[in-house]
N, C-alpha and C. Protein backbone atom coordinates (compact mmCIF):
# COMPACT_ATOMS: atom_id res chain seq x y z
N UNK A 1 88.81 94.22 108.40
CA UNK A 1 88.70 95.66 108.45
C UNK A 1 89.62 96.28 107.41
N UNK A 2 89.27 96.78 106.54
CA UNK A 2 90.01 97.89 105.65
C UNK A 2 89.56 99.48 105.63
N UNK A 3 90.66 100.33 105.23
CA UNK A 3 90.66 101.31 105.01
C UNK A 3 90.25 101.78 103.22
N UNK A 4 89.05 102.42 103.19
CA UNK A 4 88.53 102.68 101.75
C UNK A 4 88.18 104.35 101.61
N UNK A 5 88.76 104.20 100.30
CA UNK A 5 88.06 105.70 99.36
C UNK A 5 87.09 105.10 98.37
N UNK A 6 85.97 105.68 99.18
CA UNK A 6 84.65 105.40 98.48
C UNK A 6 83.86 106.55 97.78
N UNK A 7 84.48 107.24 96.35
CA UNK A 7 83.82 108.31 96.17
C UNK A 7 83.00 108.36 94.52
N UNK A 8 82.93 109.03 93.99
CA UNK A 8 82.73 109.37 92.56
C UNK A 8 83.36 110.41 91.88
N UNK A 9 83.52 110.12 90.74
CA UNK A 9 84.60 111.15 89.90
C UNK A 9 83.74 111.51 88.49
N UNK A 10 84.32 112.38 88.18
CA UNK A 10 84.85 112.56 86.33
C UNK A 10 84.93 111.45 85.44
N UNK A 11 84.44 111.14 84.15
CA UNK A 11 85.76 110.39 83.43
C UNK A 11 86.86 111.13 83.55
N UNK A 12 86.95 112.40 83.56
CA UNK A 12 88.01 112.77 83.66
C UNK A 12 89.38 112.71 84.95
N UNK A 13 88.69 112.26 85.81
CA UNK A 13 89.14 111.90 87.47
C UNK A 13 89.04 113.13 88.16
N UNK A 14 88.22 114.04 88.35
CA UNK A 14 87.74 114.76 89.17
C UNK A 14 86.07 114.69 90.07
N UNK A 15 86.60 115.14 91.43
CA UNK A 15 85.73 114.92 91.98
C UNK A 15 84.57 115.99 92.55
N UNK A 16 85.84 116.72 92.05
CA UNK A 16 84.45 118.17 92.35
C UNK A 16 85.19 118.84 91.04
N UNK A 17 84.48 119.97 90.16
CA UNK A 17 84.63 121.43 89.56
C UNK A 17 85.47 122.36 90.08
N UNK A 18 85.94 123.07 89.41
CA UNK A 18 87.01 124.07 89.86
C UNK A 18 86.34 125.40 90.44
N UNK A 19 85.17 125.39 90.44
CA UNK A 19 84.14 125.76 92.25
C UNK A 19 83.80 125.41 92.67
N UNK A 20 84.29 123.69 93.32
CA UNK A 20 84.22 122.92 94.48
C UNK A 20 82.81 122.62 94.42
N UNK A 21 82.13 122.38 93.09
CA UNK A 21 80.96 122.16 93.11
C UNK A 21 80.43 120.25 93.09
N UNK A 22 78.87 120.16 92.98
CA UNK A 22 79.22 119.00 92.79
C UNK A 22 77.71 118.73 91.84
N UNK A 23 77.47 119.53 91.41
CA UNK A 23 76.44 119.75 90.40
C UNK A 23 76.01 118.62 89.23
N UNK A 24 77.23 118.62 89.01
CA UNK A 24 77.23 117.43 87.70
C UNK A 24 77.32 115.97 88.48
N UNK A 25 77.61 115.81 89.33
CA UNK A 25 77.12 114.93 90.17
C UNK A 25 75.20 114.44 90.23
N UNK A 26 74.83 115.48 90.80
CA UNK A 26 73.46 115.40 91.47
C UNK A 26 72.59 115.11 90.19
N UNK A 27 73.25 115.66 89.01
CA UNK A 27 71.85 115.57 87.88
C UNK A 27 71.78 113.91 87.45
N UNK A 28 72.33 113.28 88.25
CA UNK A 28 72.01 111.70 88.13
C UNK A 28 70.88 111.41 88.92
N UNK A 29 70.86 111.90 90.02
CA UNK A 29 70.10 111.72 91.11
C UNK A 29 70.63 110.21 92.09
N UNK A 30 69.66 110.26 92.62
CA UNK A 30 70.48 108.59 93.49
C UNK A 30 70.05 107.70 93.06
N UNK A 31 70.86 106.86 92.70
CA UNK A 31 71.00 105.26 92.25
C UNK A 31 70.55 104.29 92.88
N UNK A 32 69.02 104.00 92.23
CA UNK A 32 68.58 103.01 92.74
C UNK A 32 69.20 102.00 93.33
N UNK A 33 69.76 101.36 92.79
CA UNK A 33 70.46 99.95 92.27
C UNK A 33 72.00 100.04 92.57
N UNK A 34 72.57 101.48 93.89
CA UNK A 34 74.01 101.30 94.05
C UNK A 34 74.38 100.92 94.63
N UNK A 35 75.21 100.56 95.19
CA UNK A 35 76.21 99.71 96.41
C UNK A 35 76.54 101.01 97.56
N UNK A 36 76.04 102.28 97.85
CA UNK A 36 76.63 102.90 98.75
C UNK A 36 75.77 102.69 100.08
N UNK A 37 74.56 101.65 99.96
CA UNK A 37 73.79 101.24 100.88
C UNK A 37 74.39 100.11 102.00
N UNK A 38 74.86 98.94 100.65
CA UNK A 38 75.58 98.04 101.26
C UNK A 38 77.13 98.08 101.85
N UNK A 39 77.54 99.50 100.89
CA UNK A 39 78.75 99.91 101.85
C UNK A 39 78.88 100.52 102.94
N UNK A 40 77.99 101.28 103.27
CA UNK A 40 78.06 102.49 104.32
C UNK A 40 77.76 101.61 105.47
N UNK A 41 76.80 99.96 105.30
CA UNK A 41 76.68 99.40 106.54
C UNK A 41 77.92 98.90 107.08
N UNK A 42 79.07 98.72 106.39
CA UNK A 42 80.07 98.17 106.85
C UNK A 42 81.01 98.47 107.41
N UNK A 43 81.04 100.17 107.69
CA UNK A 43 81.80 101.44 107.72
C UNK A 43 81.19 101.86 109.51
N UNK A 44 82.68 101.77 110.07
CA UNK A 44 82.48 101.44 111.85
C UNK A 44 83.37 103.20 111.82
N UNK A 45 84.07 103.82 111.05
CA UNK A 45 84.66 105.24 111.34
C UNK A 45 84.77 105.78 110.19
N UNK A 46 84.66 107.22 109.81
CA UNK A 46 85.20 108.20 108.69
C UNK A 46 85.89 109.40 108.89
N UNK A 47 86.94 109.44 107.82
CA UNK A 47 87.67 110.22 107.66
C UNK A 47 87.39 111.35 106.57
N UNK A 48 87.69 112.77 106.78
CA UNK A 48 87.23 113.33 105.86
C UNK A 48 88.09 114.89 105.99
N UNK A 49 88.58 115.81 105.00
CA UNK A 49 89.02 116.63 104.89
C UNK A 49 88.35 118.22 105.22
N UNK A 50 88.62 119.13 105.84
CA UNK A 50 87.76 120.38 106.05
C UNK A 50 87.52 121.17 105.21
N UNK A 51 87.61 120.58 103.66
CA UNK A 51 86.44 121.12 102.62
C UNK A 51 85.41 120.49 102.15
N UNK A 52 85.87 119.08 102.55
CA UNK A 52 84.46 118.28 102.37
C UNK A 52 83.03 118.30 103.66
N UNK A 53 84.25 118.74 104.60
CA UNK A 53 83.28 119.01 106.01
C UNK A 53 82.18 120.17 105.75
N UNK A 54 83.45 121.61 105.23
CA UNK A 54 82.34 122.33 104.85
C UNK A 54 81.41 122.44 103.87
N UNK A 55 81.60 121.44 102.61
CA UNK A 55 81.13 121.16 101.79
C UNK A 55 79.31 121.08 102.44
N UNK A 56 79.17 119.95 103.31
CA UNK A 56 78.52 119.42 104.14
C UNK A 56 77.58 120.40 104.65
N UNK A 57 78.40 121.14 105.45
CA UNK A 57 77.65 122.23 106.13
C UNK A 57 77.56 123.21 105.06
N UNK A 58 77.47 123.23 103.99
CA UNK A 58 77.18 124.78 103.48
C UNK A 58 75.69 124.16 102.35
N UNK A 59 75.95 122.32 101.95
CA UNK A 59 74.65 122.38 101.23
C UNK A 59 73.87 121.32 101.69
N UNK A 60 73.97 120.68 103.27
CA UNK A 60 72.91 120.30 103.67
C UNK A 60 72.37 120.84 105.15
N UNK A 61 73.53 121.33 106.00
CA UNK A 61 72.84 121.89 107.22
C UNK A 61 73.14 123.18 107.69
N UNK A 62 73.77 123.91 107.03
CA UNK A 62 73.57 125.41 107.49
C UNK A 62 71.72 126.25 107.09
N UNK A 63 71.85 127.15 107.86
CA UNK A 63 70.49 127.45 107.68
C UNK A 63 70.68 128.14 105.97
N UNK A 64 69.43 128.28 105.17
CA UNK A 64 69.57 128.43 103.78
C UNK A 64 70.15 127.43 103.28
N UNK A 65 70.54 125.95 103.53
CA UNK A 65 71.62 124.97 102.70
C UNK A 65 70.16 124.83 101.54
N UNK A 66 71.08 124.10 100.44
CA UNK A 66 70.28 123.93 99.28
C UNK A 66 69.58 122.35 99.26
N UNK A 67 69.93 121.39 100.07
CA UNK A 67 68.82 119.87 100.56
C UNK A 67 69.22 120.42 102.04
N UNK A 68 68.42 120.92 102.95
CA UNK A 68 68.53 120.82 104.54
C UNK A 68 68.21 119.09 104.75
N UNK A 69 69.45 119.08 105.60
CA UNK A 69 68.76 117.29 106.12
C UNK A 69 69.94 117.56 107.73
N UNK A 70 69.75 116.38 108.40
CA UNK A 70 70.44 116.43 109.44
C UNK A 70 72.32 115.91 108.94
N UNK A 71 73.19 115.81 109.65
CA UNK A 71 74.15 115.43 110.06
C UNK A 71 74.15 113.74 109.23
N UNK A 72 74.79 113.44 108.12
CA UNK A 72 74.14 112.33 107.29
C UNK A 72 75.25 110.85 107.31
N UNK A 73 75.65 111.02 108.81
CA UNK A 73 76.52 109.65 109.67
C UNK A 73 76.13 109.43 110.74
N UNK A 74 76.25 108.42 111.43
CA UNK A 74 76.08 107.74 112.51
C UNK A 74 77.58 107.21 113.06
N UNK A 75 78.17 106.96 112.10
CA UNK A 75 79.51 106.86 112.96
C UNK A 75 80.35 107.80 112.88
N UNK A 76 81.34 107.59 114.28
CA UNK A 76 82.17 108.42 114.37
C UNK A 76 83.03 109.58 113.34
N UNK A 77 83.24 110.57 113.11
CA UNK A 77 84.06 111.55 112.30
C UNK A 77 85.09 112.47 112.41
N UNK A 78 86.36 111.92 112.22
CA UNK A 78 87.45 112.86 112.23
C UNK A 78 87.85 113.29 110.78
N UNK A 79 87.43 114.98 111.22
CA UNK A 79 87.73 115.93 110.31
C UNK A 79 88.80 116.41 110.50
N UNK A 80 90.00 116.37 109.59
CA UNK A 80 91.37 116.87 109.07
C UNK A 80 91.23 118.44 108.89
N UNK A 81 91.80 119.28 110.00
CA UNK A 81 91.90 120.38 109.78
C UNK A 81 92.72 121.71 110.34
N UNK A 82 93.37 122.42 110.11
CA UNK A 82 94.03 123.29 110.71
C UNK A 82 93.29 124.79 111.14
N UNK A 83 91.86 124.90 110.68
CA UNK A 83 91.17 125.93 111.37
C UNK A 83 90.08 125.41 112.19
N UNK A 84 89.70 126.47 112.73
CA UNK A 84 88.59 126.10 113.86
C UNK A 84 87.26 126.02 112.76
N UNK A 85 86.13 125.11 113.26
CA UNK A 85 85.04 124.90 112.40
C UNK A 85 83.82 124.66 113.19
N UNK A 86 82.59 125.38 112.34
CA UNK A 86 81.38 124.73 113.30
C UNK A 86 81.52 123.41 113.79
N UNK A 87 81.02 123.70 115.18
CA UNK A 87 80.47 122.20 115.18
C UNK A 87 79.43 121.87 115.11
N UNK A 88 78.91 120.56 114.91
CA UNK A 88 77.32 119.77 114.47
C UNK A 88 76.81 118.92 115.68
N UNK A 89 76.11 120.29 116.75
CA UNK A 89 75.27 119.28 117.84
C UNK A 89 74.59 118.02 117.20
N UNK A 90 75.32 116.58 118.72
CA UNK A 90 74.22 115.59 118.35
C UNK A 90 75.16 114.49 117.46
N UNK A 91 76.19 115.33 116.54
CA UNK A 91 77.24 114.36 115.89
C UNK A 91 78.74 114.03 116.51
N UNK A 92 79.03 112.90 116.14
CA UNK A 92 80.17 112.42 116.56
C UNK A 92 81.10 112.85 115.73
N UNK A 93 81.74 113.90 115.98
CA UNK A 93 82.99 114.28 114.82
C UNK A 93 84.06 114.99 115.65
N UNK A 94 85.40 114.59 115.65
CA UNK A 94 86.09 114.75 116.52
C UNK A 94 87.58 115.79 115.58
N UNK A 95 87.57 117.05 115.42
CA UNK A 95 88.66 117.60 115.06
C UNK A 95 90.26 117.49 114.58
N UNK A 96 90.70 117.21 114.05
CA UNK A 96 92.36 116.60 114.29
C UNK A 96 93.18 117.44 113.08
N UNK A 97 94.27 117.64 113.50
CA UNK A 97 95.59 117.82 112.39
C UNK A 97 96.77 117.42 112.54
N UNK A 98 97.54 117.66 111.42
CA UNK A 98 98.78 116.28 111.40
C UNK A 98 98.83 115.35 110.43
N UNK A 99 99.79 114.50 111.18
CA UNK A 99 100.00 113.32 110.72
C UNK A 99 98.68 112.14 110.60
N UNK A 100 98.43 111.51 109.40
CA UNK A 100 97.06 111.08 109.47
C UNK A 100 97.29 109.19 110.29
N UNK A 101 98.79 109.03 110.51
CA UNK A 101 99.01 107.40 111.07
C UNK A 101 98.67 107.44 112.77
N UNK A 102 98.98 108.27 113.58
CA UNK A 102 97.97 108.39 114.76
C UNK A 102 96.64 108.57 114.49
N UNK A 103 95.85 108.92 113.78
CA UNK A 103 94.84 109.28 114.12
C UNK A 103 94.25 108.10 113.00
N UNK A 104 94.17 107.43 112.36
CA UNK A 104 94.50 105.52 112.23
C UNK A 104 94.46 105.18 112.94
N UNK A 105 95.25 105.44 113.86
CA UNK A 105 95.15 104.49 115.01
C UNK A 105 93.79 104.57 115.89
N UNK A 106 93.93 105.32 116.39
CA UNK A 106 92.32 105.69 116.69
C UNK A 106 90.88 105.42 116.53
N UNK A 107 91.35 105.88 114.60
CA UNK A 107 90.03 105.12 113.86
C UNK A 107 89.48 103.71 114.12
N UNK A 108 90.50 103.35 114.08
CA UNK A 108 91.34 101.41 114.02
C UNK A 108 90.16 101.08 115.46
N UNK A 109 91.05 102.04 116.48
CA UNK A 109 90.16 101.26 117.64
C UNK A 109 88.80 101.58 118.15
N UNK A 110 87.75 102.47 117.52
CA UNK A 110 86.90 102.56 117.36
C UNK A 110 85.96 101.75 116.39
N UNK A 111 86.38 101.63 114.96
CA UNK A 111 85.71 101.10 114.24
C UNK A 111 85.04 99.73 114.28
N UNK A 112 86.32 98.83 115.32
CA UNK A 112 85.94 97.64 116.01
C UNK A 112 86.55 97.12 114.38
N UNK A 113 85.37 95.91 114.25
CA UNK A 113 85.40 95.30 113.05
C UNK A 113 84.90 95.71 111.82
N UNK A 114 84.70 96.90 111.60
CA UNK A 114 84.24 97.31 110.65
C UNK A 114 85.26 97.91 110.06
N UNK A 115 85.06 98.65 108.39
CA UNK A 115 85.66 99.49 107.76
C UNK A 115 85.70 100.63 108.18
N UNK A 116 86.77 101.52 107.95
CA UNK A 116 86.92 102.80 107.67
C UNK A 116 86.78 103.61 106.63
N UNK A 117 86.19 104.90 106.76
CA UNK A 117 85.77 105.62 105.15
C UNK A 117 86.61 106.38 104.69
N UNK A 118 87.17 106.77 103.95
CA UNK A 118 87.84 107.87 103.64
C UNK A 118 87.13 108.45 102.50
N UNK A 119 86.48 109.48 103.09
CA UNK A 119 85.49 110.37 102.24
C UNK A 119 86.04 110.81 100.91
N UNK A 120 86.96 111.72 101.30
CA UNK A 120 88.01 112.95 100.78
C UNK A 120 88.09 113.81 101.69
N UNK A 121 88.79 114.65 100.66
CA UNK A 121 89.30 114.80 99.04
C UNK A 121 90.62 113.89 99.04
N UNK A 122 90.84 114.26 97.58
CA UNK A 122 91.75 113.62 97.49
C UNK A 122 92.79 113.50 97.61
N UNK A 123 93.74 114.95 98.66
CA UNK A 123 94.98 115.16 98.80
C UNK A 123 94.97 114.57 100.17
N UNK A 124 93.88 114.21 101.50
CA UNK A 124 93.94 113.44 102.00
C UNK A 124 93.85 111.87 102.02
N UNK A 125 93.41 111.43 100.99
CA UNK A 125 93.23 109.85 100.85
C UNK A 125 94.42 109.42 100.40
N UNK A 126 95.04 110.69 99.52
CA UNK A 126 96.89 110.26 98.91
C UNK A 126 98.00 110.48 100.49
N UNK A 127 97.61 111.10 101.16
CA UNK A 127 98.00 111.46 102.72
C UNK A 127 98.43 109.91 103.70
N UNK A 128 97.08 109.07 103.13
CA UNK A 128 96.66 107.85 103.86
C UNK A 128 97.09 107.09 103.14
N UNK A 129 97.65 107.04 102.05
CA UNK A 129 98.27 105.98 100.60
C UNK A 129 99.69 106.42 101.21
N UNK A 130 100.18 107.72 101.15
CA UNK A 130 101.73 107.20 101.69
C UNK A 130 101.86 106.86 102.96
N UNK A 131 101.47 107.12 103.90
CA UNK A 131 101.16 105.79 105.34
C UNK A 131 101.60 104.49 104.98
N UNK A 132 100.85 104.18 103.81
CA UNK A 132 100.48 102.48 103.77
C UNK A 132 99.27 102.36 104.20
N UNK A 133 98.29 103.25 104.62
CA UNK A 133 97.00 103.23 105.30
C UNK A 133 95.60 102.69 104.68
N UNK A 134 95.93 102.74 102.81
CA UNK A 134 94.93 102.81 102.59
C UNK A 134 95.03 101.60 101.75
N UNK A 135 93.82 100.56 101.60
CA UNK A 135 93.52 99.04 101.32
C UNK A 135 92.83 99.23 99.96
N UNK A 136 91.54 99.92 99.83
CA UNK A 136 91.20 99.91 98.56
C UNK A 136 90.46 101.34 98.04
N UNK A 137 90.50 101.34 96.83
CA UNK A 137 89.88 102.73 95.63
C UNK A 137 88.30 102.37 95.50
N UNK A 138 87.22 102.64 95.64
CA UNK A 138 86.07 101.98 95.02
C UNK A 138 85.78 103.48 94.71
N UNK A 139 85.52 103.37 93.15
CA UNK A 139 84.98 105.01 92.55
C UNK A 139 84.46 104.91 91.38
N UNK A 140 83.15 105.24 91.35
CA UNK A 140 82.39 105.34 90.52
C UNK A 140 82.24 106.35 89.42
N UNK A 141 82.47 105.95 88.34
CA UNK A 141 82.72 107.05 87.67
C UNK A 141 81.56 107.52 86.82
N UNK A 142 81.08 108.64 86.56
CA UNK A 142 80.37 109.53 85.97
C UNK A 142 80.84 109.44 84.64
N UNK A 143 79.29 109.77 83.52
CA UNK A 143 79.65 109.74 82.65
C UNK A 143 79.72 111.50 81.84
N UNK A 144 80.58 111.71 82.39
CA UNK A 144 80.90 113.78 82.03
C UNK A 144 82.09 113.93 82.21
N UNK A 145 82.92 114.72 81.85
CA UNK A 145 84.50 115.55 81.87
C UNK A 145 84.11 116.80 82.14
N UNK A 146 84.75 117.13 83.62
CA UNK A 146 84.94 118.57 83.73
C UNK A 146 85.86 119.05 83.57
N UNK A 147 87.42 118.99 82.83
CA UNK A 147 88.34 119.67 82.79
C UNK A 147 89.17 120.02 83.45
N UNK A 148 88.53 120.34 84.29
CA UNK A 148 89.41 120.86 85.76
C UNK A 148 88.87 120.49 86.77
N UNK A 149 89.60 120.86 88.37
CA UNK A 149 88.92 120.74 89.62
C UNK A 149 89.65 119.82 90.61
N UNK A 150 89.04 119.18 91.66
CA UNK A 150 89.69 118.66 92.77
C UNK A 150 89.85 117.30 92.23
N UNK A 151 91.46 116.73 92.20
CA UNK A 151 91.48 115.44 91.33
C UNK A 151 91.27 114.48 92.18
N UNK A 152 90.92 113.45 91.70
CA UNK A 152 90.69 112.44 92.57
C UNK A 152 91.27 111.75 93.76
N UNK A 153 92.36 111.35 93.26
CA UNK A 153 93.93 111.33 94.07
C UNK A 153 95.20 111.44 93.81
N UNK A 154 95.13 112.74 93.75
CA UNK A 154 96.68 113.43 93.48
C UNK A 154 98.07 112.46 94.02
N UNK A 155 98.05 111.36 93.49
CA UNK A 155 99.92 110.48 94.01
C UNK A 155 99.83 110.10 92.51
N UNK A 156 101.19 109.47 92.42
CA UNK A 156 101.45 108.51 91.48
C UNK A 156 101.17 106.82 91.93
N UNK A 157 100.43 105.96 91.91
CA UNK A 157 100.35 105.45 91.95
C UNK A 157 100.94 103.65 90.64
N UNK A 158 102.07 103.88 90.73
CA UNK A 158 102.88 103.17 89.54
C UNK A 158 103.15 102.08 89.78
N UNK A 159 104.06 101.17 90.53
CA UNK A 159 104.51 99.82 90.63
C UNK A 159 104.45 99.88 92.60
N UNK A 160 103.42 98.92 92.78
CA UNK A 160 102.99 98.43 91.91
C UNK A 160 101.69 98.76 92.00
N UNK A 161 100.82 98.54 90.73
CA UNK A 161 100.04 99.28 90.46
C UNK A 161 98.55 98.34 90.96
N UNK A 162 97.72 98.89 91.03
CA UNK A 162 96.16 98.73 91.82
C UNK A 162 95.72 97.55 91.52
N UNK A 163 95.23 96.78 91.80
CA UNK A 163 94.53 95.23 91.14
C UNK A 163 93.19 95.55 91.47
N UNK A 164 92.72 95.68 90.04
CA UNK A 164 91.34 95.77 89.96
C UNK A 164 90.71 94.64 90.35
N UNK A 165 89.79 94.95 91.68
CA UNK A 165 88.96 92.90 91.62
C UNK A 165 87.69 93.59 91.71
N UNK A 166 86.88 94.51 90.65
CA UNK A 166 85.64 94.14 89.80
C UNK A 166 85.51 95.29 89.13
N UNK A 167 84.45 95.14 88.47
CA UNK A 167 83.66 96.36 87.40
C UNK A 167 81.92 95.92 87.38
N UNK A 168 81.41 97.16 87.71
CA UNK A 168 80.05 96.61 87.86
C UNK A 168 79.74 98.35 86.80
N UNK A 169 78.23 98.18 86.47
CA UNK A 169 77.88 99.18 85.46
C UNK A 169 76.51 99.25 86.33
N UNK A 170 76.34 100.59 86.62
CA UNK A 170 75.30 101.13 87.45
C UNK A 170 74.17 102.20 85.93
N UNK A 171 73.26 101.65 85.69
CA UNK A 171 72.16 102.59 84.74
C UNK A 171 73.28 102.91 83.56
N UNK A 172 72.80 103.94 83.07
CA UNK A 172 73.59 104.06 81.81
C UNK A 172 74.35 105.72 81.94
N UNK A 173 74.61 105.79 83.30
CA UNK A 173 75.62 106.76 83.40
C UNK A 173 77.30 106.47 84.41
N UNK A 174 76.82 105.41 85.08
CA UNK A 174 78.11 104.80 86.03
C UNK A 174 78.55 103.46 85.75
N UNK A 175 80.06 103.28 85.79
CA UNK A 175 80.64 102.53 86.21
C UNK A 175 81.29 102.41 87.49
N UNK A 176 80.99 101.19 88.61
CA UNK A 176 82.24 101.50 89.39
C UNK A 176 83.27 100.62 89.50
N UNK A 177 84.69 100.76 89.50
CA UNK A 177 85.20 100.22 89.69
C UNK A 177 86.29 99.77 91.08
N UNK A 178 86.54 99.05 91.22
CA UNK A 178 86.99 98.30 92.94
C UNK A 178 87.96 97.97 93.04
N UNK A 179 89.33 98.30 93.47
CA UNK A 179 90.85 98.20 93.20
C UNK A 179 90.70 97.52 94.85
N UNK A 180 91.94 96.48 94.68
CA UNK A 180 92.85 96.46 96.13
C UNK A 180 93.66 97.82 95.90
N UNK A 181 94.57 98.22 96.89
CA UNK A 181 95.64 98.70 96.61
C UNK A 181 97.13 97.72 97.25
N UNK A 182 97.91 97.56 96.29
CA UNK A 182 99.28 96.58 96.97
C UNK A 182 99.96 97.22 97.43
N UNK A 183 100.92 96.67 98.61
CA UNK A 183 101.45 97.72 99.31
C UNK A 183 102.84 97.38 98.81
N UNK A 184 103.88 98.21 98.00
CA UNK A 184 105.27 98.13 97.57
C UNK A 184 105.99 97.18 98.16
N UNK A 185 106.83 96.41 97.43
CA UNK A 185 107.25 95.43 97.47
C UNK A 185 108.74 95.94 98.10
């Protein structure tokens, strides 16, 4: 069981636009040929921040969203948040704020044997990196620079530093690449 940030970025290492968009994203469309099929089966809980939540609800299930689809997990979801937020009849998503090493714990004993997700953003997945919480980076990178916007994961990550164990090349706009993360010596 590990704890993963499984997202896509920038070359530049951003993951959304500096209007929380995700535009330059979508004009890829979905990747035949990606691994978020074979990852998502392995993924027993997710974690995720209350702009990515609303992200969620504002462009796939609020009424007027821009793809309407249902609630797009099956497992469990604790959303990181200090305001009150719709909730999504029918889904498993359970509210929380704080400290993110209790609510690890939690994840932990739900997920069983499976992984944990850590959606975003990225000031929570760096949240779960100073824990010690978090095992590996898998992020696919886009081939565009937006300049600005929500960075990927705002820490320093220095000594010691990530051990890349692969690089795979998705069509002729992605790379992703697959870090352990080591935990300081």
């Amino acid at each position: 069981m590990k704890t993963q940030y499984y997202t896509a970025t920038s070359l530049d290492g951003f993951i959304a636009d500096s209007q929380n968009s995700l535009d330059w994203l979508f004009q890829f469309g979905e990747a035949e040929d990606g691994s978020y099929l074979n990852f998502i089966r392995k993924v027993g809980a997710i974690a995720m921040g209350s702009t990515t939540y609303e992200w969620i609800l504002n462009h796939h299930l609020n009424e007027g969203a821009e793809c309407p689809q249902a609630w797009p997990y099956e497992q469990p979801t604790w959303v990181f948040t200090s305001r009150i937020l719709p909730i999504i009849k029918g889904a498993d998503i359970r509210f929380v704020k704080g400290d993110v090493f209790p609510v690890h714990q939690q994840m932990i004993a739900v997920a069983g044997n499976k992984n944990i997700w850590l959606v975003g953003g990225g000031d929570l997945v760096g949240q779960f990196h100073d824990q010690g919480l978090l095992d590996e980076v898998i992020v696919q990178i886009a081939s565009v620079t937006l300049g600005s916007g929500a960075p990927l994961l705002p820490r320093q990550i220095v000594t010691p530093p990530l051990k890349l164990l692969s690089a795979k090349v998705y069509g002729n706009a992605f790379a992703e690449l697959h870090y352990e993360v080591p935990r300081p010596r």
